[in-house]
N, C-alpha and C. Protein backbone atom coordinates (compact mmCIF):
# COMPACT_ATOMS: atom_id res chain seq x y z
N UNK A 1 147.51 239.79 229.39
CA UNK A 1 146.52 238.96 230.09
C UNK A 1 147.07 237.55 230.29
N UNK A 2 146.83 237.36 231.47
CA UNK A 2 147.40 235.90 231.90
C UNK A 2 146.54 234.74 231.78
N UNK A 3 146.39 233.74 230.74
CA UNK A 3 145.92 232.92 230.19
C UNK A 3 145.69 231.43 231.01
N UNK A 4 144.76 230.94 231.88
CA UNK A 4 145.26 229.64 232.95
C UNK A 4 145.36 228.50 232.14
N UNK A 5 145.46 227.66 232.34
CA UNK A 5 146.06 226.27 231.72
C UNK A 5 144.86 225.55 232.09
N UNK A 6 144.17 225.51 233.06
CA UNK A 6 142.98 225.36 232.69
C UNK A 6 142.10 225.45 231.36
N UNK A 7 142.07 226.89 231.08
CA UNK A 7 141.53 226.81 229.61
C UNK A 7 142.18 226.57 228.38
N UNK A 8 143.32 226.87 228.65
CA UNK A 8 143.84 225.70 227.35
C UNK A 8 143.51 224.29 227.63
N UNK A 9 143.99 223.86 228.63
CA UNK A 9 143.28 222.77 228.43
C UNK A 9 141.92 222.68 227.60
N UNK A 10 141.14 223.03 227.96
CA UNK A 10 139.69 223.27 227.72
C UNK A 10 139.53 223.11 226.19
N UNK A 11 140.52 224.03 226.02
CA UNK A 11 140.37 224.57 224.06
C UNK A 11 141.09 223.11 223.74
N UNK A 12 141.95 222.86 223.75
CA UNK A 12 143.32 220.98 223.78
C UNK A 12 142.23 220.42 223.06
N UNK A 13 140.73 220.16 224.69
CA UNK A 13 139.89 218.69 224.11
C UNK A 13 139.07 219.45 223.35
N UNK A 14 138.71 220.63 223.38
CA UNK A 14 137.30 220.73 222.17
C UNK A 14 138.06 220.63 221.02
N UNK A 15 139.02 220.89 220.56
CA UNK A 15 139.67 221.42 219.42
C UNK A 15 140.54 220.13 218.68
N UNK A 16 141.70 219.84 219.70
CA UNK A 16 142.59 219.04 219.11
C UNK A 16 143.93 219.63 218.47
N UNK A 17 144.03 220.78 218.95
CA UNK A 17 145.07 221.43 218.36
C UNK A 17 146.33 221.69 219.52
N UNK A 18 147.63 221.81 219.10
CA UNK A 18 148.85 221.93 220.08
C UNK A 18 148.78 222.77 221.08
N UNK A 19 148.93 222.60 222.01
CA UNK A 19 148.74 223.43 223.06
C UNK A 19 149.15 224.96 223.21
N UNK A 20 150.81 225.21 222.11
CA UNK A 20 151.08 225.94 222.26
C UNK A 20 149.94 227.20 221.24
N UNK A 21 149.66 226.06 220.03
CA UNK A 21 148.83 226.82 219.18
C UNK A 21 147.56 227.56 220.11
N UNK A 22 146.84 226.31 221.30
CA UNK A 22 145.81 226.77 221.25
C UNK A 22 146.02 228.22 222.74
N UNK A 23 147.08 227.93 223.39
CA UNK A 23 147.54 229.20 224.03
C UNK A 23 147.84 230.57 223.46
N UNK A 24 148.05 230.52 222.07
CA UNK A 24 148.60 231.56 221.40
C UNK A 24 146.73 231.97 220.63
N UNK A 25 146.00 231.23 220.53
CA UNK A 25 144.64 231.64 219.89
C UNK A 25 143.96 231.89 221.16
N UNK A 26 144.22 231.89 222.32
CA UNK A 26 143.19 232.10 223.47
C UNK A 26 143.84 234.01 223.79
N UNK A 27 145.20 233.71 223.86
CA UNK A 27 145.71 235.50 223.80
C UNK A 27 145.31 236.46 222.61
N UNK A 28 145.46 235.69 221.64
CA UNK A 28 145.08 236.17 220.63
C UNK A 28 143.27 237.02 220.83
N UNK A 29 142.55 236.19 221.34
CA UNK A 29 141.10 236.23 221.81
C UNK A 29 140.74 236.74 222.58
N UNK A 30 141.81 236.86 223.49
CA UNK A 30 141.66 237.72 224.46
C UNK A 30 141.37 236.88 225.77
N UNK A 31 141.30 235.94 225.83
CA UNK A 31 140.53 234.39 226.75
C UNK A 31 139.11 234.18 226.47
N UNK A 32 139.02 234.77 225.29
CA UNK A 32 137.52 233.95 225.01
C UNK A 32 137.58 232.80 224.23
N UNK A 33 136.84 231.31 224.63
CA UNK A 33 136.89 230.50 224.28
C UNK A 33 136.56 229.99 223.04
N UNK A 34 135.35 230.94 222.23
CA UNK A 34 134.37 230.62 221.68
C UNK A 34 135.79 231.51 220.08
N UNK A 35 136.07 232.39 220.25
CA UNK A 35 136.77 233.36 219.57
C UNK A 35 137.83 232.44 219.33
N UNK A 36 138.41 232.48 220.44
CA UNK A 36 139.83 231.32 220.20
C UNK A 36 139.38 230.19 219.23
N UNK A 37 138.70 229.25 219.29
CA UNK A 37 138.22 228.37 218.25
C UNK A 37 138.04 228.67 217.17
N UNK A 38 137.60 230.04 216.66
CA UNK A 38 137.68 230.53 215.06
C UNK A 38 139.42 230.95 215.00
N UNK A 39 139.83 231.63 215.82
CA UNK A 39 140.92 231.72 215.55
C UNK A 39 141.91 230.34 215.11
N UNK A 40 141.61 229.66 215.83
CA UNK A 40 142.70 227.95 215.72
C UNK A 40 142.02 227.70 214.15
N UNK A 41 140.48 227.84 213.87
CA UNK A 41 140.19 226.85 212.74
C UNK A 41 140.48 227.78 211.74
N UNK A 42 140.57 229.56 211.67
CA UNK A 42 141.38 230.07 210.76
C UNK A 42 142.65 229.52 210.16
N UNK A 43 143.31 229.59 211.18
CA UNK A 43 145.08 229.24 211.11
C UNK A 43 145.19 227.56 210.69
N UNK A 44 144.23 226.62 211.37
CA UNK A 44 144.33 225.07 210.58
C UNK A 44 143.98 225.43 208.88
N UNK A 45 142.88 226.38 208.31
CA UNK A 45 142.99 225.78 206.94
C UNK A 45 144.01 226.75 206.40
N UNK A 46 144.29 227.60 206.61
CA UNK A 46 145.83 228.09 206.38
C UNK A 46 146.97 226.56 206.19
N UNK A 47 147.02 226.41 207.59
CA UNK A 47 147.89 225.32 208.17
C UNK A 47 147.40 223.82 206.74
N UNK A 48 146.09 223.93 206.41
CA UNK A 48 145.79 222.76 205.65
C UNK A 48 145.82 223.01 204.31
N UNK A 49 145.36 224.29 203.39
CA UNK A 49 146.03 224.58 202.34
C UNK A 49 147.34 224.55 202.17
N UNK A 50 148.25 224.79 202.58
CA UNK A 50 149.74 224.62 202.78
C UNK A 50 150.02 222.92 202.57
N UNK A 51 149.28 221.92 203.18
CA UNK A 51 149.31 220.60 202.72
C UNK A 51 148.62 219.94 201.43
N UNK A 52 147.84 220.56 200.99
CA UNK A 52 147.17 220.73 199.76
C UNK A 52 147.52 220.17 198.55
N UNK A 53 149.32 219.99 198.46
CA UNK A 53 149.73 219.90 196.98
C UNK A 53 150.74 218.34 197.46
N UNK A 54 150.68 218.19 198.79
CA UNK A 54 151.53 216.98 199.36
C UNK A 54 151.13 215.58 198.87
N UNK A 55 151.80 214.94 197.93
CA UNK A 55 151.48 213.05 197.37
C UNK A 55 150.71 212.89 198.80
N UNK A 56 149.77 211.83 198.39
CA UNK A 56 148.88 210.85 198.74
C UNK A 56 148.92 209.63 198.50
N UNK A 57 149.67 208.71 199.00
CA UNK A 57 149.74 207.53 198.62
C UNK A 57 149.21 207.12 199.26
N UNK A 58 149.69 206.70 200.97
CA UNK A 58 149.32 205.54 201.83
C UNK A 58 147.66 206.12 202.24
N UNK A 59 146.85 205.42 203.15
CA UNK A 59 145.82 205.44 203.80
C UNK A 59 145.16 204.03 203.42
N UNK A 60 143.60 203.88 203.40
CA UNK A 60 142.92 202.85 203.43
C UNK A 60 141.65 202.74 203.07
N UNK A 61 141.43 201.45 202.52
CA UNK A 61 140.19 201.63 202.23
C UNK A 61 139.32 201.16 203.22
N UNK A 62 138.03 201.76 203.10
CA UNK A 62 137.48 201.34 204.73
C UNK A 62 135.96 201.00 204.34
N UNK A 63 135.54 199.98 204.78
CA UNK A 63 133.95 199.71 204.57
C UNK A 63 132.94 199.67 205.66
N UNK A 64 131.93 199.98 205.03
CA UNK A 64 130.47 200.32 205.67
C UNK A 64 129.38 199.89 205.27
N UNK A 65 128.87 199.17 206.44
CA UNK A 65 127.79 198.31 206.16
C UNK A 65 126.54 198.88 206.83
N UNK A 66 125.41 199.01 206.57
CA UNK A 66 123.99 199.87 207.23
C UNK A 66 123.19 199.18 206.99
N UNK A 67 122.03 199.19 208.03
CA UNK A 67 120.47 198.90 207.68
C UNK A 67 120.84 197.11 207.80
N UNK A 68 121.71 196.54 208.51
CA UNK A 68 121.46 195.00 208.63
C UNK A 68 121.52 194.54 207.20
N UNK A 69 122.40 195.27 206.18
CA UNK A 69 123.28 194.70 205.26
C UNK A 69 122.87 195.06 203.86
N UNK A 70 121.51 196.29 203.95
CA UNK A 70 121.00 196.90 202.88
C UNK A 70 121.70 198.02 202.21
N UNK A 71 122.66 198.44 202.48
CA UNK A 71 123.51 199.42 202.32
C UNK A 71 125.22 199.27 202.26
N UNK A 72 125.78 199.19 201.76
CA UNK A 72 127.45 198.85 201.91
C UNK A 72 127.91 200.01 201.08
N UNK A 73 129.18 200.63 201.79
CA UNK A 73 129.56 201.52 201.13
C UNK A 73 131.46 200.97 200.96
N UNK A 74 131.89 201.00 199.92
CA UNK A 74 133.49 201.15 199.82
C UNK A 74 134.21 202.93 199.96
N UNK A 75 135.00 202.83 200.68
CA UNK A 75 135.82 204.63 200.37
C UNK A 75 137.27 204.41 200.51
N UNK A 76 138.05 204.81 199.21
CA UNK A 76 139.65 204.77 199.42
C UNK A 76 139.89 206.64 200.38
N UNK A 77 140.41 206.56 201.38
CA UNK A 77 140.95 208.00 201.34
C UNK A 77 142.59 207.88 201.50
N UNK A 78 143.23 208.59 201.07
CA UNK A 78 144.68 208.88 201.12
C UNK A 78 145.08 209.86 202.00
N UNK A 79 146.09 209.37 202.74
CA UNK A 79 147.33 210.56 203.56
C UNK A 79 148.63 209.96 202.79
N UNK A 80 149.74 210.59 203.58
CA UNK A 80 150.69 210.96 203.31
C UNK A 80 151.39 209.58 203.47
N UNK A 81 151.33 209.09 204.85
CA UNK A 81 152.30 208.59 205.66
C UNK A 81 151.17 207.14 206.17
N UNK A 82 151.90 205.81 206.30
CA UNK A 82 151.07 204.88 206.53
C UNK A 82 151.47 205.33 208.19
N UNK A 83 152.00 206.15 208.95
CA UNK A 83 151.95 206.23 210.51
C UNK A 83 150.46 206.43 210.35
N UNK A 84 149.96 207.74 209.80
CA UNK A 84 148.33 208.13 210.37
C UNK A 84 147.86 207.87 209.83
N UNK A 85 147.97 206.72 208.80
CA UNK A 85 147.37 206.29 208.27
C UNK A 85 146.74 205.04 209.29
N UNK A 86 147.21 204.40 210.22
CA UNK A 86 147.27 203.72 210.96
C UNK A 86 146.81 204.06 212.33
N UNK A 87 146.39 205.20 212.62
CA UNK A 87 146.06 206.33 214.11
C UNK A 87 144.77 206.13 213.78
N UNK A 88 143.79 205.92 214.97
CA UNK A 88 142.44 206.00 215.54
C UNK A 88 141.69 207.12 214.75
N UNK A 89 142.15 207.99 215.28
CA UNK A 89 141.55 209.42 214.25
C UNK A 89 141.40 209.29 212.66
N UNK A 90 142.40 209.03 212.33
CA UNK A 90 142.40 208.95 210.83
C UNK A 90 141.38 207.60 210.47
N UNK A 91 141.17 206.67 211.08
CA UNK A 91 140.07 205.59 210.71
C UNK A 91 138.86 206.21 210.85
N UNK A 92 138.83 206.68 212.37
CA UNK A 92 137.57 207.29 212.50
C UNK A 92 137.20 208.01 211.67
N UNK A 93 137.89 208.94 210.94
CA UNK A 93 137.90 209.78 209.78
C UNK A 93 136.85 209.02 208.74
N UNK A 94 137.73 208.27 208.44
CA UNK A 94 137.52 207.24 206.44
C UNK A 94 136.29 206.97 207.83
N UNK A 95 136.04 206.11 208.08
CA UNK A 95 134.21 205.34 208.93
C UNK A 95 133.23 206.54 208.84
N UNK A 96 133.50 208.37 209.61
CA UNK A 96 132.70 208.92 209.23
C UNK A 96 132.34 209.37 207.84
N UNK A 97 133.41 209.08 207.21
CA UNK A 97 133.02 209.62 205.68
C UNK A 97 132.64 208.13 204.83
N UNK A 98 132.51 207.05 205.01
CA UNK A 98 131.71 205.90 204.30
C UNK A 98 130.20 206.44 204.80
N UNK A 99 130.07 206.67 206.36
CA UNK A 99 128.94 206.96 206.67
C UNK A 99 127.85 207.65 205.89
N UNK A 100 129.02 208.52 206.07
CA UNK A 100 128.66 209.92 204.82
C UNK A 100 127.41 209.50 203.87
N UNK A 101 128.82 209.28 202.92
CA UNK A 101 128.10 208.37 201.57
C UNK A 101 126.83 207.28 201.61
N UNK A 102 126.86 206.69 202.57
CA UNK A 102 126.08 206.01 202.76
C UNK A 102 124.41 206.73 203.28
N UNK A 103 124.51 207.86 204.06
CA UNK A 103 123.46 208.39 203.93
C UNK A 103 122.84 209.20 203.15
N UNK A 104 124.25 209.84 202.67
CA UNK A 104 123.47 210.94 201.78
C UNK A 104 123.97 210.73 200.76
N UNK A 105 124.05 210.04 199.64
CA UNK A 105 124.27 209.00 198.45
C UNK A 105 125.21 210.21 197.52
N UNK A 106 126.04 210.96 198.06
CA UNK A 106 126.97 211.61 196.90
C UNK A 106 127.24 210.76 195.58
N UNK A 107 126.92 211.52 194.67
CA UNK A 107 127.59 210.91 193.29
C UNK A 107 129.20 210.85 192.87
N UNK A 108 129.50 211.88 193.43
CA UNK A 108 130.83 212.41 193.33
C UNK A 108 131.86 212.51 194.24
N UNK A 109 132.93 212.95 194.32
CA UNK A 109 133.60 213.27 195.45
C UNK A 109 133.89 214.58 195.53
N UNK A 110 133.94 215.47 194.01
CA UNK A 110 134.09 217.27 194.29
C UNK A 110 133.57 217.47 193.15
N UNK A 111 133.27 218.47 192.97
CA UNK A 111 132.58 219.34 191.72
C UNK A 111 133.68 219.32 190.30
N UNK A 112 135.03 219.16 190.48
CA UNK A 112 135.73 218.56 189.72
C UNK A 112 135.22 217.94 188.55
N UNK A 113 134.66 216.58 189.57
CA UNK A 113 134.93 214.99 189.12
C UNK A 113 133.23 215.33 187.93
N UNK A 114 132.32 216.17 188.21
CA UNK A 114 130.84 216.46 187.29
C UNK A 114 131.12 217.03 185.99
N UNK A 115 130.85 215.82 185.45
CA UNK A 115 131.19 216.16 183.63
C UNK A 115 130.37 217.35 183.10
N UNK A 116 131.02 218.21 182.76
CA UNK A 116 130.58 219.98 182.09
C UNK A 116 129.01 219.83 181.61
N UNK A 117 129.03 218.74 180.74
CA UNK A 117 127.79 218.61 180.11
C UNK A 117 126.26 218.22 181.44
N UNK A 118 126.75 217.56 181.83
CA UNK A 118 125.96 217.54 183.02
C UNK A 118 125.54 218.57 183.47
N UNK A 119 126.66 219.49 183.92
CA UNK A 119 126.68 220.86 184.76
C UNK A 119 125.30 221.43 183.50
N UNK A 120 126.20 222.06 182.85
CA UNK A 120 125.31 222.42 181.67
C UNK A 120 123.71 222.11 181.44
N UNK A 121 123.45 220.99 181.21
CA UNK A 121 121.83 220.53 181.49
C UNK A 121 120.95 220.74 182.43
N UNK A 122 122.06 220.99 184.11
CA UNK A 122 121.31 220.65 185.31
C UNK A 122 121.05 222.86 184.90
N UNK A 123 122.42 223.55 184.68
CA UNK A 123 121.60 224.90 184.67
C UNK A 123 121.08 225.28 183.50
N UNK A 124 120.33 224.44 182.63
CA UNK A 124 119.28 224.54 181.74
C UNK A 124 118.13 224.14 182.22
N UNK A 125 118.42 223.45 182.71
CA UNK A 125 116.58 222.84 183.63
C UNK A 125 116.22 223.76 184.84
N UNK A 126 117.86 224.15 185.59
CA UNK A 126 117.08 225.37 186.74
C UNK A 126 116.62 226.66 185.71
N UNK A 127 117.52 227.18 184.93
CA UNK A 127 116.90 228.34 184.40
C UNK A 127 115.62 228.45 183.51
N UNK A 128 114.94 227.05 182.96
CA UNK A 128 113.71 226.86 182.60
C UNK A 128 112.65 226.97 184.02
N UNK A 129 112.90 226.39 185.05
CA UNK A 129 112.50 226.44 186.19
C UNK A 129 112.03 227.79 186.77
N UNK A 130 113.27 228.76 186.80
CA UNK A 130 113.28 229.57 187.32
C UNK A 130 111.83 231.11 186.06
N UNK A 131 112.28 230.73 184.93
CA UNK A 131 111.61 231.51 184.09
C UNK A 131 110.21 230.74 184.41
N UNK A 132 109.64 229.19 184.19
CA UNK A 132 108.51 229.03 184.58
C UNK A 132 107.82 229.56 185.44
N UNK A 133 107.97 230.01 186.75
CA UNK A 133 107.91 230.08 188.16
C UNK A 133 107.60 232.11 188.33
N UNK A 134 107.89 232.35 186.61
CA UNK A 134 107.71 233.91 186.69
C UNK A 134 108.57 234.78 187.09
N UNK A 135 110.18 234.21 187.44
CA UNK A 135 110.75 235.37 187.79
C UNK A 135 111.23 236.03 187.10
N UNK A 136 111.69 237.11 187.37
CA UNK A 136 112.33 238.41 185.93
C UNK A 136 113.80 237.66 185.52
N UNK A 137 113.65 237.83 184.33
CA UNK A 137 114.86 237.61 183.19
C UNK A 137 116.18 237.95 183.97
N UNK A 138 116.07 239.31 184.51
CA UNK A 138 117.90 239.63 184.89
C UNK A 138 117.62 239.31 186.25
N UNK A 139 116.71 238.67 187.14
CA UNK A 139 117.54 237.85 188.29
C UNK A 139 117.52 236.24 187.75
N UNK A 140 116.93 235.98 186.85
CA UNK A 140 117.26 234.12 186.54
C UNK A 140 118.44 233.50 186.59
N UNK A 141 119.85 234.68 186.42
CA UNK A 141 121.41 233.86 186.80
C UNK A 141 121.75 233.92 187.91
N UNK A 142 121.22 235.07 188.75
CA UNK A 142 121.50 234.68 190.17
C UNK A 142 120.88 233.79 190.83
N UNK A 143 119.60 233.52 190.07
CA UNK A 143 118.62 232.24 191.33
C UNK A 143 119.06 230.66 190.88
N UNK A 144 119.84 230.76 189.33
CA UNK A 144 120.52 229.47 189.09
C UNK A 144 121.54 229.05 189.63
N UNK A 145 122.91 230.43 189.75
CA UNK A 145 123.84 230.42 190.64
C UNK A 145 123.51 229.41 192.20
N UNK A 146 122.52 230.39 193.03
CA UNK A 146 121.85 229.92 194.23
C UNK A 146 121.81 228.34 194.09
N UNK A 147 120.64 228.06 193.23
CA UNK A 147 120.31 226.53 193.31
C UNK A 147 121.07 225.68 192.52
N UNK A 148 122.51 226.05 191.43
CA UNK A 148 123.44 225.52 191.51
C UNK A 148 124.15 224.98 192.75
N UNK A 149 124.17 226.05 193.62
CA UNK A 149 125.10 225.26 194.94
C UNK A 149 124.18 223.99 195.64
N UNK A 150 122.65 224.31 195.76
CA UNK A 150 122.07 223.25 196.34
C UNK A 150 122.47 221.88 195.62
N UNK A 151 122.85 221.67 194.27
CA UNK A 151 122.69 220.50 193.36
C UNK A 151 124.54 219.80 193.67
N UNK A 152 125.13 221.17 194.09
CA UNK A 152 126.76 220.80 194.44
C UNK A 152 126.43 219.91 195.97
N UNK A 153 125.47 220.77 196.76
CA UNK A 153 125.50 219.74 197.86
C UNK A 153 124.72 218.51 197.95
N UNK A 154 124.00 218.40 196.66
CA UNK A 154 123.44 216.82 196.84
C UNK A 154 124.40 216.00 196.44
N UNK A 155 124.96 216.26 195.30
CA UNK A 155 125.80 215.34 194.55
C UNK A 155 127.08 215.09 194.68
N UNK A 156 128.00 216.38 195.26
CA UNK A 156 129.46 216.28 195.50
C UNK A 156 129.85 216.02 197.31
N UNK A 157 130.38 214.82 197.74
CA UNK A 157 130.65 214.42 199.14
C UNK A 157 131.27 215.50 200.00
N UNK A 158 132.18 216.16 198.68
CA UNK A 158 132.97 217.40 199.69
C UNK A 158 132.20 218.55 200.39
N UNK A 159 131.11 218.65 199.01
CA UNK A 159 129.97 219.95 199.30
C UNK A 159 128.78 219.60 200.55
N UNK A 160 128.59 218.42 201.26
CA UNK A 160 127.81 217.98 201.58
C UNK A 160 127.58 218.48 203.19
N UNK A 161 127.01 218.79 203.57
CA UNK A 161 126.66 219.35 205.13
C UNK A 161 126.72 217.75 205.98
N UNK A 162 128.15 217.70 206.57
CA UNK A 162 128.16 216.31 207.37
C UNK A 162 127.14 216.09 208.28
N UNK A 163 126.83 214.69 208.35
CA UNK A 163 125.77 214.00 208.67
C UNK A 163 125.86 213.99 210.19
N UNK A 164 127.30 214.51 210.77
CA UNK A 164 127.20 214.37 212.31
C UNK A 164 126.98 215.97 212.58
N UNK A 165 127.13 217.12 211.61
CA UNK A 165 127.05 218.30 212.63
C UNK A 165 126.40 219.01 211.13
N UNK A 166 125.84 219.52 210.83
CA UNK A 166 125.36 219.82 209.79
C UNK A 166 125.48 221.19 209.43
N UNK A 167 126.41 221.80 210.70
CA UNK A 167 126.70 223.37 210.46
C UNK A 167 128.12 223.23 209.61
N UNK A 168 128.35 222.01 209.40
CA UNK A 168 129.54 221.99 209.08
C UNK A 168 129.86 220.81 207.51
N UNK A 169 130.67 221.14 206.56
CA UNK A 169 130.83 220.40 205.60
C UNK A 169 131.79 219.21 205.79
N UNK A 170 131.26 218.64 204.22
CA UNK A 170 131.93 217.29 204.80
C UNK A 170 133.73 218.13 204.26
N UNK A 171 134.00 218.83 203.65
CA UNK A 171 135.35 219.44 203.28
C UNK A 171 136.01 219.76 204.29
N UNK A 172 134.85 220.79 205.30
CA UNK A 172 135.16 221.20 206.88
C UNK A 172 136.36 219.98 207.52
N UNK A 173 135.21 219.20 207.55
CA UNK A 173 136.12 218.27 208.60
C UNK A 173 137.24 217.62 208.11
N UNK A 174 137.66 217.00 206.67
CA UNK A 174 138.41 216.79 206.67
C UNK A 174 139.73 218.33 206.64
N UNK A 175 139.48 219.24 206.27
CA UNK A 175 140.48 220.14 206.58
C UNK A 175 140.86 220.14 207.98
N UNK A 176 140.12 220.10 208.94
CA UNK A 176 140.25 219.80 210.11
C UNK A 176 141.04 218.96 210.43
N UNK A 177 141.00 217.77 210.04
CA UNK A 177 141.55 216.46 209.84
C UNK A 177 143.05 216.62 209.57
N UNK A 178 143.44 217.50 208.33
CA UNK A 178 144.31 217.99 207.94
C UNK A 178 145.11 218.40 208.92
N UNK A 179 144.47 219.64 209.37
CA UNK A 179 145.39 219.98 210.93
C UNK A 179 145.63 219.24 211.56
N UNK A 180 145.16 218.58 212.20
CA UNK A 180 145.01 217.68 213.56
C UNK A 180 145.99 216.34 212.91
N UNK A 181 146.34 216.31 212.24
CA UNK A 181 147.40 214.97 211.43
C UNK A 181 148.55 215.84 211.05
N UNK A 182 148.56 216.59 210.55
CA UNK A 182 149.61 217.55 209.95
C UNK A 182 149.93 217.13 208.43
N UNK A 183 149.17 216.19 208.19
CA UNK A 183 148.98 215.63 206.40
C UNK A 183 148.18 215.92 205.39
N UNK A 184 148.43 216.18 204.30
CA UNK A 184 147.28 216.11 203.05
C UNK A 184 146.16 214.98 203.00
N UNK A 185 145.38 215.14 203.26
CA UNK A 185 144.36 213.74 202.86
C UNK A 185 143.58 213.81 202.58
N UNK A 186 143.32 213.03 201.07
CA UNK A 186 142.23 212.80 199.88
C UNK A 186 141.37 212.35 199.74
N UNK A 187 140.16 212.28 199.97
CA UNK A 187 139.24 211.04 199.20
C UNK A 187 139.54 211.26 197.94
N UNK A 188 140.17 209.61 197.43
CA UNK A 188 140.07 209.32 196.34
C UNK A 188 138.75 208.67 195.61
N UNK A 189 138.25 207.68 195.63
CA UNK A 189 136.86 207.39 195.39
C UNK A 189 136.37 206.87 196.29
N UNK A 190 134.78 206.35 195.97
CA UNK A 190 133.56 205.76 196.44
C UNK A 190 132.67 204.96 196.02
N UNK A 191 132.49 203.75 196.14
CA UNK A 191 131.12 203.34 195.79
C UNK A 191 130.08 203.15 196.89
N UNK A 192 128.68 203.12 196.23
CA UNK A 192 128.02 202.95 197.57
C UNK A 192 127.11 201.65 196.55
N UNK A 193 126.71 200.56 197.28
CA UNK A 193 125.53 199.74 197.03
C UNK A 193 124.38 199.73 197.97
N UNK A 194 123.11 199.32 197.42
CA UNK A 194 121.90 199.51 197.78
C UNK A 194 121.23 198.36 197.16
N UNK A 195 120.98 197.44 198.00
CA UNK A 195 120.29 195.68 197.97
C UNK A 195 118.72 196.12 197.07
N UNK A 196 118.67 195.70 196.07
CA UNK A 196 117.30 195.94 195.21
C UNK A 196 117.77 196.83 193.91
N UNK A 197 118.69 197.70 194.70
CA UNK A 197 119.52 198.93 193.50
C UNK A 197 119.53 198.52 191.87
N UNK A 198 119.27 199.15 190.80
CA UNK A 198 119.64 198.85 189.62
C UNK A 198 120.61 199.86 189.17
């Protein structure tokens, strides 16, 4: 099947991926557009686990200010290389992810960084919850499991359903990110302030 350049193009701007990549995911697809795009974002976190274990030094810290000065957020994130570290994309990057934080007040940056004991308490209070509420004994670890993940996406930035597309995590995009740079890149930390905050 003969593939027009037209729709690569097409796939180029939705995507952001090499042309040759995104010609080889449209054959792959058969020329469906919609297919080709799972195909490319298969092969990027392939393509982005593979960067996974790469030093993080250079990048930047980037700040965010909201609400006419009620809100300020600090975020270090790390790449590889001060080149993209220095590229439009990669700022835009660190700005959507202060954003992030700033709306949806992550505590954390991954499920990592949540001290055991914590973990521990939060599924002692769901599984008291869950037994209050009447449900049977042998499903109470699966409905803690369940509302374990909800407590990963309030609190951990990575787990968080991004604030610009919400079908999508905030991990999503930076793996994305990953591809589209060809670098490892970290959020290292975060603070967020809140004017009145204690």
């Amino acid at each position: 099947m003969e593939i027009k350049a037209s729709l690569v193009k097409e796939l180029r701007e939705r995507t952001g991926a090499p042309m040759m990549d995104c010609k080889q995911a449209l054959t792959e697809a058969g020329g469906d557009i919609e297919k080709a795009i799972e195909v490319l974002r298969e092969k990027g976190i392939t393509k982005a686990a593979k960067k996974a274990g790469r030093t993080t030094a250079e990048g930047i810290v980037e700040a965010y200010i909201h609400g006419g000065g009620r809100i300020g957020v600090l975020i270090e994130v790390n790449c590889e290389t001060d080149f993209v570290a220095k590229t439009g994309d990669f700022k835009t990057l660190c700005r959507d992810l202060a954003m992030q934080v700033a709306a949806s007040r992550p505590e954390y940056v991954s499920r990592e960084e949540i001290p055991a004991e914590r973990i521990e308490k939060e599924k002692e209070i769901l599984r008291i919850q869950a037994l209050n509420e009447g449900r049977p004994e042998k499903m109470v670890d699966k409905i803690v499991a369940g509302r374990l993940d909800k407590f990963y996406q309030e609190v951990c930035l990575l787990d968080q359903p991004f604030v610009k597309d919400l079908d999508r995590s905030v991990k999503d995009i930076i793996t994305e990110a990953i591809t589209r740079l060809g670098e490892n890149i970290v959020v290292r930390r975060f603070t967020r302030y809140q004017l009145g905050e204690t």
